[in-house]
PDB file of N, CA and C in Angstrom:
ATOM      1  N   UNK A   1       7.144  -4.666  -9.493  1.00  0.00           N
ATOM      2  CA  UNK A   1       6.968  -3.236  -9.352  1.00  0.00           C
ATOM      3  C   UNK A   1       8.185  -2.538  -9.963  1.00  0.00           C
ATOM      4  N   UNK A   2       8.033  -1.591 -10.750  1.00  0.00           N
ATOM      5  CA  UNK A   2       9.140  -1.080 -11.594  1.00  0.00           C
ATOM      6  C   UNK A   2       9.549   0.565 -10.651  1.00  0.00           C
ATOM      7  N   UNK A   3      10.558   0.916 -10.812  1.00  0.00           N
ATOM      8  CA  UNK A   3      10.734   2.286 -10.055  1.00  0.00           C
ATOM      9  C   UNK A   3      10.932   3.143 -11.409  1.00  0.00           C
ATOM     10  N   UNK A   4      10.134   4.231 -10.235  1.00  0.00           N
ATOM     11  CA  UNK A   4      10.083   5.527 -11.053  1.00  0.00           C
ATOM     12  C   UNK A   4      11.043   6.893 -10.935  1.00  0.00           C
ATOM     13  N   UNK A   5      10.911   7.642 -11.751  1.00  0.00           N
ATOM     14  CA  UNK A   5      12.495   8.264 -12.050  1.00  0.00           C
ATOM     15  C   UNK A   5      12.290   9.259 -10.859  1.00  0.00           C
ATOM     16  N   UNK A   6      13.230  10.223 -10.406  1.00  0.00           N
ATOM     17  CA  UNK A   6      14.115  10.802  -9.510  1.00  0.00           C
ATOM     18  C   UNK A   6      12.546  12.021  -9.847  1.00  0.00           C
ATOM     19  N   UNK A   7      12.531  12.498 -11.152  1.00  0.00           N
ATOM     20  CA  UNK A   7      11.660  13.482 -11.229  1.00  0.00           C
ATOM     21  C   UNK A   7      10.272  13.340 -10.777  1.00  0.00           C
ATOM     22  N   UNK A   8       9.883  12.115 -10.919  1.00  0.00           N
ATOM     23  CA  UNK A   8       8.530  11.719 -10.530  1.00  0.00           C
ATOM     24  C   UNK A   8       8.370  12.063  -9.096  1.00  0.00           C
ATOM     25  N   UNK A   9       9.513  11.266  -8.367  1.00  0.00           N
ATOM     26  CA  UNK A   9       9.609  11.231  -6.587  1.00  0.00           C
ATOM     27  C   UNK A   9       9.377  12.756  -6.175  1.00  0.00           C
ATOM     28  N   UNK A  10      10.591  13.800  -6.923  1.00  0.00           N
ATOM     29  CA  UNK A  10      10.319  14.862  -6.780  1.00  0.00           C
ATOM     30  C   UNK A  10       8.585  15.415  -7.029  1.00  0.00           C
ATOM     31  N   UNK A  11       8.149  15.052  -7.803  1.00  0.00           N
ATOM     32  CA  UNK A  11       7.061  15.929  -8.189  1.00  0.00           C
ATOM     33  C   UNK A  11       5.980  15.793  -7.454  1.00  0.00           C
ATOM     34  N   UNK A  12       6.450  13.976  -6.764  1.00  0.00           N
ATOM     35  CA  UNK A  12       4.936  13.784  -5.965  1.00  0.00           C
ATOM     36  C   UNK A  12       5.380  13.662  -4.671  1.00  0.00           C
ATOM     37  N   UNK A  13       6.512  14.517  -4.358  1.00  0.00           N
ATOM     38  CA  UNK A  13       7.191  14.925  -2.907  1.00  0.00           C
ATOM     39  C   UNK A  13       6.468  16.449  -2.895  1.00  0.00           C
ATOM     40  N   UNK A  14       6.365  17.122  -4.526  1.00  0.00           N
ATOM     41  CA  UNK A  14       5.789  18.263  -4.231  1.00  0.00           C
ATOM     42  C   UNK A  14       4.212  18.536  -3.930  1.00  0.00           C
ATOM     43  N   UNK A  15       3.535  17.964  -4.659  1.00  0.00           N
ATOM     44  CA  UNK A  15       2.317  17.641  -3.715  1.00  0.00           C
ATOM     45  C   UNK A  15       1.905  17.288  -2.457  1.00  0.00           C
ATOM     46  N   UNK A  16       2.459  16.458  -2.104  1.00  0.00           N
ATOM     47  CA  UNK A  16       3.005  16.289  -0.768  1.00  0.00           C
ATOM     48  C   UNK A  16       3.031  17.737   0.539  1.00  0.00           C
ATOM     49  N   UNK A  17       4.138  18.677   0.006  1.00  0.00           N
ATOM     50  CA  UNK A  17       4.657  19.347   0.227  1.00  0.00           C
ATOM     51  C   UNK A  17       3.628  20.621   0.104  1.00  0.00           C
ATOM     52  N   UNK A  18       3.085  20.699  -1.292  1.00  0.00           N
ATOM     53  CA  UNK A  18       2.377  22.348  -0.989  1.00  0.00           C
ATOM     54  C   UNK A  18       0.803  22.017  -1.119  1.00  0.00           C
ATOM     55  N   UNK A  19       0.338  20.657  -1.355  1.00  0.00           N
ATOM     56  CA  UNK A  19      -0.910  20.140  -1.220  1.00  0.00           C
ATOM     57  C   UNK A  19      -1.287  20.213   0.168  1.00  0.00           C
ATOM     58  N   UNK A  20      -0.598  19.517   1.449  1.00  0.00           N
ATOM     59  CA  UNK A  20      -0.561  19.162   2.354  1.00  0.00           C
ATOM     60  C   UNK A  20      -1.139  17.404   2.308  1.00  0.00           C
ATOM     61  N   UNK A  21      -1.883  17.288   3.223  1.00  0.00           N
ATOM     62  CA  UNK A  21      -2.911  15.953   3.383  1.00  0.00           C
ATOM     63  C   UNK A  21      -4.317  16.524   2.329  1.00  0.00           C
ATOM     64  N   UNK A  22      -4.775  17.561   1.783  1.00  0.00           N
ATOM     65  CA  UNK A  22      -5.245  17.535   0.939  1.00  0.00           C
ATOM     66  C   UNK A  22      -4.954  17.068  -0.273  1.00  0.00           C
ATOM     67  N   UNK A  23      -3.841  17.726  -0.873  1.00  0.00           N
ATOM     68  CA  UNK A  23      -2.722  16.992  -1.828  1.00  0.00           C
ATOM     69  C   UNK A  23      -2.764  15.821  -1.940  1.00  0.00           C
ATOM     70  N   UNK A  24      -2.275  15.147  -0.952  1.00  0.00           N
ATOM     71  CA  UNK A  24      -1.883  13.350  -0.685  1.00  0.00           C
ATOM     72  C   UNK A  24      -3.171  12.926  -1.208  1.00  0.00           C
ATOM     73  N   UNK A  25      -4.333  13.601  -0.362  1.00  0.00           N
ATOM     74  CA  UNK A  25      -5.669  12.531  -1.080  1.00  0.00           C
ATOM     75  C   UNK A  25      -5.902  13.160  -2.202  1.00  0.00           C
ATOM     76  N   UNK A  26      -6.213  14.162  -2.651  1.00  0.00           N
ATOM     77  CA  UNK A  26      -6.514  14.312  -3.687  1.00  0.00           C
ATOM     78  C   UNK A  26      -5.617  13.200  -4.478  1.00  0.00           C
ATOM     79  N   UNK A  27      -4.615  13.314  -4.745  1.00  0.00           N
ATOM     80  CA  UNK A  27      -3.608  12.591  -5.778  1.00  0.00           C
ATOM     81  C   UNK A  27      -3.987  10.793  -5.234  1.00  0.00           C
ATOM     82  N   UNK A  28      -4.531  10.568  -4.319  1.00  0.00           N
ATOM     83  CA  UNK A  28      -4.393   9.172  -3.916  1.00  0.00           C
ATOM     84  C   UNK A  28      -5.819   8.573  -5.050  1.00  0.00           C
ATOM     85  N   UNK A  29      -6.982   9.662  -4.677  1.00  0.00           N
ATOM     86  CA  UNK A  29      -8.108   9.460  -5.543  1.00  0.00           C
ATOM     87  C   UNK A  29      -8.111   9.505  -6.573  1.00  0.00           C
ATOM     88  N   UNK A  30      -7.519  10.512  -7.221  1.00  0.00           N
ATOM     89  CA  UNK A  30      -6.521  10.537  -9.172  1.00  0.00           C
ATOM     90  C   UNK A  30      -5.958   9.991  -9.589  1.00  0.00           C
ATOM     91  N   UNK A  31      -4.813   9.446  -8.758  1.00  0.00           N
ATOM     92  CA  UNK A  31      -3.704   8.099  -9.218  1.00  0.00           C
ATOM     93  C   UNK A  31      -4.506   7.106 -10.006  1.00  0.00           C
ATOM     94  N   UNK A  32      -3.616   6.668 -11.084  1.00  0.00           N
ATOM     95  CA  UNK A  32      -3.744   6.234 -11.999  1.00  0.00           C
ATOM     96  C   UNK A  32      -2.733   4.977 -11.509  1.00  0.00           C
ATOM     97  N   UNK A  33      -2.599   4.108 -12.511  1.00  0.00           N
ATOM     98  CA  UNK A  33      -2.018   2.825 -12.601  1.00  0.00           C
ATOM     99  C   UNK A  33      -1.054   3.122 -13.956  1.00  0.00           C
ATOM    100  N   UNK A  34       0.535   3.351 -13.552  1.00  0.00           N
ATOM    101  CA  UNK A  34       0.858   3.819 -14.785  1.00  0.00           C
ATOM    102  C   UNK A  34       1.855   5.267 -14.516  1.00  0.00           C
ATOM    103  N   UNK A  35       0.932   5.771 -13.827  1.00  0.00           N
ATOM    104  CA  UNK A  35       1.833   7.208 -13.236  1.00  0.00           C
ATOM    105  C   UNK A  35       2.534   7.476 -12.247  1.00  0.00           C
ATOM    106  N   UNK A  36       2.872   6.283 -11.841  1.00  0.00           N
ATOM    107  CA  UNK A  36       4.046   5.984 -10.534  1.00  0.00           C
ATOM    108  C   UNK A  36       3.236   6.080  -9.427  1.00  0.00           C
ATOM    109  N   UNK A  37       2.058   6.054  -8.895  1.00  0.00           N
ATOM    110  CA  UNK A  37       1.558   6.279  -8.002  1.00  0.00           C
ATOM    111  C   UNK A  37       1.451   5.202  -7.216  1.00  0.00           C
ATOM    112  N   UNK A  38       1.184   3.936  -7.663  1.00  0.00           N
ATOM    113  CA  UNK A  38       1.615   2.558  -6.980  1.00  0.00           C
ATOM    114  C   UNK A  38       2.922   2.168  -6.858  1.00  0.00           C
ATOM    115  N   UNK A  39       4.227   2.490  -7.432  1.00  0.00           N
ATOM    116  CA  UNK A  39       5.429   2.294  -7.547  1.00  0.00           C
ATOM    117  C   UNK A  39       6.526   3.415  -6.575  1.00  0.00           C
ATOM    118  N   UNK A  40       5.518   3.831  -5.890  1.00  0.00           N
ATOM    119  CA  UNK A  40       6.230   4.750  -4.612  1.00  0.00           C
ATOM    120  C   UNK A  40       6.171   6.283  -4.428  1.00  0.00           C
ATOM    121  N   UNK A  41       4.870   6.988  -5.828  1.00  0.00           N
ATOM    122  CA  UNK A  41       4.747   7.747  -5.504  1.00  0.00           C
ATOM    123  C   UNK A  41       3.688   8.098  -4.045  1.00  0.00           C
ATOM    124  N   UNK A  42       2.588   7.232  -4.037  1.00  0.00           N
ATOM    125  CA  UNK A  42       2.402   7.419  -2.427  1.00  0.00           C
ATOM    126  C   UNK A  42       3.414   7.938  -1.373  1.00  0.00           C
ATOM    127  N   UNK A  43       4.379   7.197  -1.366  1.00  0.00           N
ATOM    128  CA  UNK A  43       5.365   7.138  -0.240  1.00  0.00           C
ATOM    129  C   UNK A  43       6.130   8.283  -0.261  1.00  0.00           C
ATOM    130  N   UNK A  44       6.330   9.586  -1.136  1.00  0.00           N
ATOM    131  CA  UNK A  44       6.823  10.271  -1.718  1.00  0.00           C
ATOM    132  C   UNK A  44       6.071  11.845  -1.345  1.00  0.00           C
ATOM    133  N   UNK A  45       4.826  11.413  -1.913  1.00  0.00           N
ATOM    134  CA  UNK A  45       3.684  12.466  -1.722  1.00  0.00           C
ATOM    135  C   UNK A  45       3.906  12.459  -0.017  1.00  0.00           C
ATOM    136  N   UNK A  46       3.572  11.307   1.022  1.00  0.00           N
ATOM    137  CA  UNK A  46       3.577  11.482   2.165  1.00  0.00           C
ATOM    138  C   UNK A  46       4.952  11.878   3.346  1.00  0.00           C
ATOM    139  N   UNK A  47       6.130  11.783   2.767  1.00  0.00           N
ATOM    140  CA  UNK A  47       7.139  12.290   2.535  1.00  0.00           C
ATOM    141  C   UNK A  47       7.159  13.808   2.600  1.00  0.00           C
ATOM    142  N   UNK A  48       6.402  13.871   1.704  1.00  0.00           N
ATOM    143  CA  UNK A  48       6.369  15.984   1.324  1.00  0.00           C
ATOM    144  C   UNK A  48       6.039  16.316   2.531  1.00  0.00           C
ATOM    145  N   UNK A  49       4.510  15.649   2.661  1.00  0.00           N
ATOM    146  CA  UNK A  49       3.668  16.396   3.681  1.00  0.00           C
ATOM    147  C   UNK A  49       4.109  15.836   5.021  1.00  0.00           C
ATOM    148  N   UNK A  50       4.897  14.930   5.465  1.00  0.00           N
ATOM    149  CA  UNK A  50       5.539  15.128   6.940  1.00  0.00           C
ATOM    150  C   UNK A  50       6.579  16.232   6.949  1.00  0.00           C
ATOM    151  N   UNK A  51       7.122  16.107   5.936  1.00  0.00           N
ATOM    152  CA  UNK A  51       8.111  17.694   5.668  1.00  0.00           C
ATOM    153  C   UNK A  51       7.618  18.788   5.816  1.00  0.00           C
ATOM    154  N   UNK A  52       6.375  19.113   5.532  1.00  0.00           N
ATOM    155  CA  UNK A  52       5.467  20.016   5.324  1.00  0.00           C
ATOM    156  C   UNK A  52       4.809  20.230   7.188  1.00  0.00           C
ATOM    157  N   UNK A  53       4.620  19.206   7.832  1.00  0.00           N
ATOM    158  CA  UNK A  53       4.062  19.331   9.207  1.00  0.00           C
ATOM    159  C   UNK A  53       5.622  19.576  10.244  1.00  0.00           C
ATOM    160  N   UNK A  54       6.863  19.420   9.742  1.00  0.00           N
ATOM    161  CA  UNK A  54       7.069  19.515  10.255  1.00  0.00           C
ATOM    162  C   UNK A  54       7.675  20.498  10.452  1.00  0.00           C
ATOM    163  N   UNK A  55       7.742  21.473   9.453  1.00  0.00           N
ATOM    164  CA  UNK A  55       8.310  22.321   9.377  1.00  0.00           C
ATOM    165  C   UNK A  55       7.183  23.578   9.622  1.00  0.00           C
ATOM    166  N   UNK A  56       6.590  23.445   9.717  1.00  0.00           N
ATOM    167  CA  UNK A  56       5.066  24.063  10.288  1.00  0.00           C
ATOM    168  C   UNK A  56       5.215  24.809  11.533  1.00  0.00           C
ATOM    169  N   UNK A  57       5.498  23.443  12.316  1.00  0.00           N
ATOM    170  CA  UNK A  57       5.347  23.165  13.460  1.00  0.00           C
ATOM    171  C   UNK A  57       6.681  23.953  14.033  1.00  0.00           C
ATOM    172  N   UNK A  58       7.702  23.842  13.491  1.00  0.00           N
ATOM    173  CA  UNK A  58       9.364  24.398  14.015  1.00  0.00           C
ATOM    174  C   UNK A  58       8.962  25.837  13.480  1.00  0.00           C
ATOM    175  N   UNK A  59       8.272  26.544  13.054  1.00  0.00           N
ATOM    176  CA  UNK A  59       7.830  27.838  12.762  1.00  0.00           C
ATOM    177  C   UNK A  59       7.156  28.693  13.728  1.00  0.00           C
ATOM    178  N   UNK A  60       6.088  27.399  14.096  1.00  0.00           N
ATOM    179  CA  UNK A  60       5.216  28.030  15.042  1.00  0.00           C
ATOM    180  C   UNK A  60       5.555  28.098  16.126  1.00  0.00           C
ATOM    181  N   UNK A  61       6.385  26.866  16.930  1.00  0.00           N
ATOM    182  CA  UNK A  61       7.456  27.030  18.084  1.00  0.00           C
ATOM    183  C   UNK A  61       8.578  28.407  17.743  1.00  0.00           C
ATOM    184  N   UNK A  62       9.291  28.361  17.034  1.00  0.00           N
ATOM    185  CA  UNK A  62      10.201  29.703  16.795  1.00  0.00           C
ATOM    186  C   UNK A  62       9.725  30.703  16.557  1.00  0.00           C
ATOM    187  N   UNK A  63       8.270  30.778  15.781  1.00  0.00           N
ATOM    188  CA  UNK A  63       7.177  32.221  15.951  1.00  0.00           C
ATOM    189  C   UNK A  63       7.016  32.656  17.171  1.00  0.00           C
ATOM    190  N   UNK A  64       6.920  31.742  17.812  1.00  0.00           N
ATOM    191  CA  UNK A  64       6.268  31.409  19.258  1.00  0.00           C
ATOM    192  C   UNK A  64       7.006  31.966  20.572  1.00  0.00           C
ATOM    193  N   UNK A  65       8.333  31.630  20.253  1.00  0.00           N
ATOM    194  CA  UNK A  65       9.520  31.757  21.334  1.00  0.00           C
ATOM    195  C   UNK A  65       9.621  33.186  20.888  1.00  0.00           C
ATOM    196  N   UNK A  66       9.623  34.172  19.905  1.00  0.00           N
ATOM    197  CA  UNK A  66      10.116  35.311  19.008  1.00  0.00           C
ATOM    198  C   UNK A  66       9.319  36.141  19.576  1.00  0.00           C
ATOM    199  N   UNK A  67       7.861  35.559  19.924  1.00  0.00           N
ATOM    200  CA  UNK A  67       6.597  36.524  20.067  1.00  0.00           C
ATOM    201  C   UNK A  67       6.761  36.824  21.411  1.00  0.00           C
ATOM    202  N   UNK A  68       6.875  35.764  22.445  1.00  0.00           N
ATOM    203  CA  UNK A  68       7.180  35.836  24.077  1.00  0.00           C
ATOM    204  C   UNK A  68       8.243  36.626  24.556  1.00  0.00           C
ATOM    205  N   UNK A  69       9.387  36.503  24.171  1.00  0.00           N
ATOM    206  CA  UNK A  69      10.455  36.902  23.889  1.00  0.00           C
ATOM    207  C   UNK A  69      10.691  38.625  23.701  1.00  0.00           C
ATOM    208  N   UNK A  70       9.717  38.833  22.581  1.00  0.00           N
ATOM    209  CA  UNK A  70       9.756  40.336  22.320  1.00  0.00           C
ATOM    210  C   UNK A  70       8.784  41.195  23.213  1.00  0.00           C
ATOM    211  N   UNK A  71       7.304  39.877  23.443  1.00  0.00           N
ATOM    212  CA  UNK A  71       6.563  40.432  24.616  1.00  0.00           C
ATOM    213  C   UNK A  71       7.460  40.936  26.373  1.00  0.00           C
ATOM    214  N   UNK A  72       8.441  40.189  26.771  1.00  0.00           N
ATOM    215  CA  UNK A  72       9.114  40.583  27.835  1.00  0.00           C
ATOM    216  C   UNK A  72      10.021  41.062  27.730  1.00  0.00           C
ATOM    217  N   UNK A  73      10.607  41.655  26.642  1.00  0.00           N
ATOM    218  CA  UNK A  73      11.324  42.675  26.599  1.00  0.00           C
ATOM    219  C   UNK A  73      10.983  43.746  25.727  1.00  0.00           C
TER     220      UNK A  73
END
């Protein structure tokens, strides 16, 4: 298995990232043999999108606390 460059990781961290789990599959069903997608862009793409849930999630808790917060006072 050969590794793929820094830009690749990035690019299929960005799918990942603004695809969500749509992204990931879409690109899982497209991947090619050749385009880093067996050589760790999977791991990369899914990468994004835990980044992507988790930062979601620390939004909606801090939306959350902001909204209660302003409701009692």
């Amino acid at each position: 298995m050969r590794e793929i460059s820094g830009l690749a990781k990035f690019g299929y961290f960005c799918v990942g990232l603004f695809g969500g789990l749509f992204g990931v599959l879409a690109a899982w069903f497209m991947g090619k043999d050749g385009w880093g997608w067996s050589e760790g862009g999977k791991l990369f793409a899914w990468f994004g999108c835990l980044f992507w849930l988790i930062v979601w999630v620390i939004m909606v808790v801090t939306g959350g606390i902001a909204t209660f917060l302003a409701f009692l006072f």
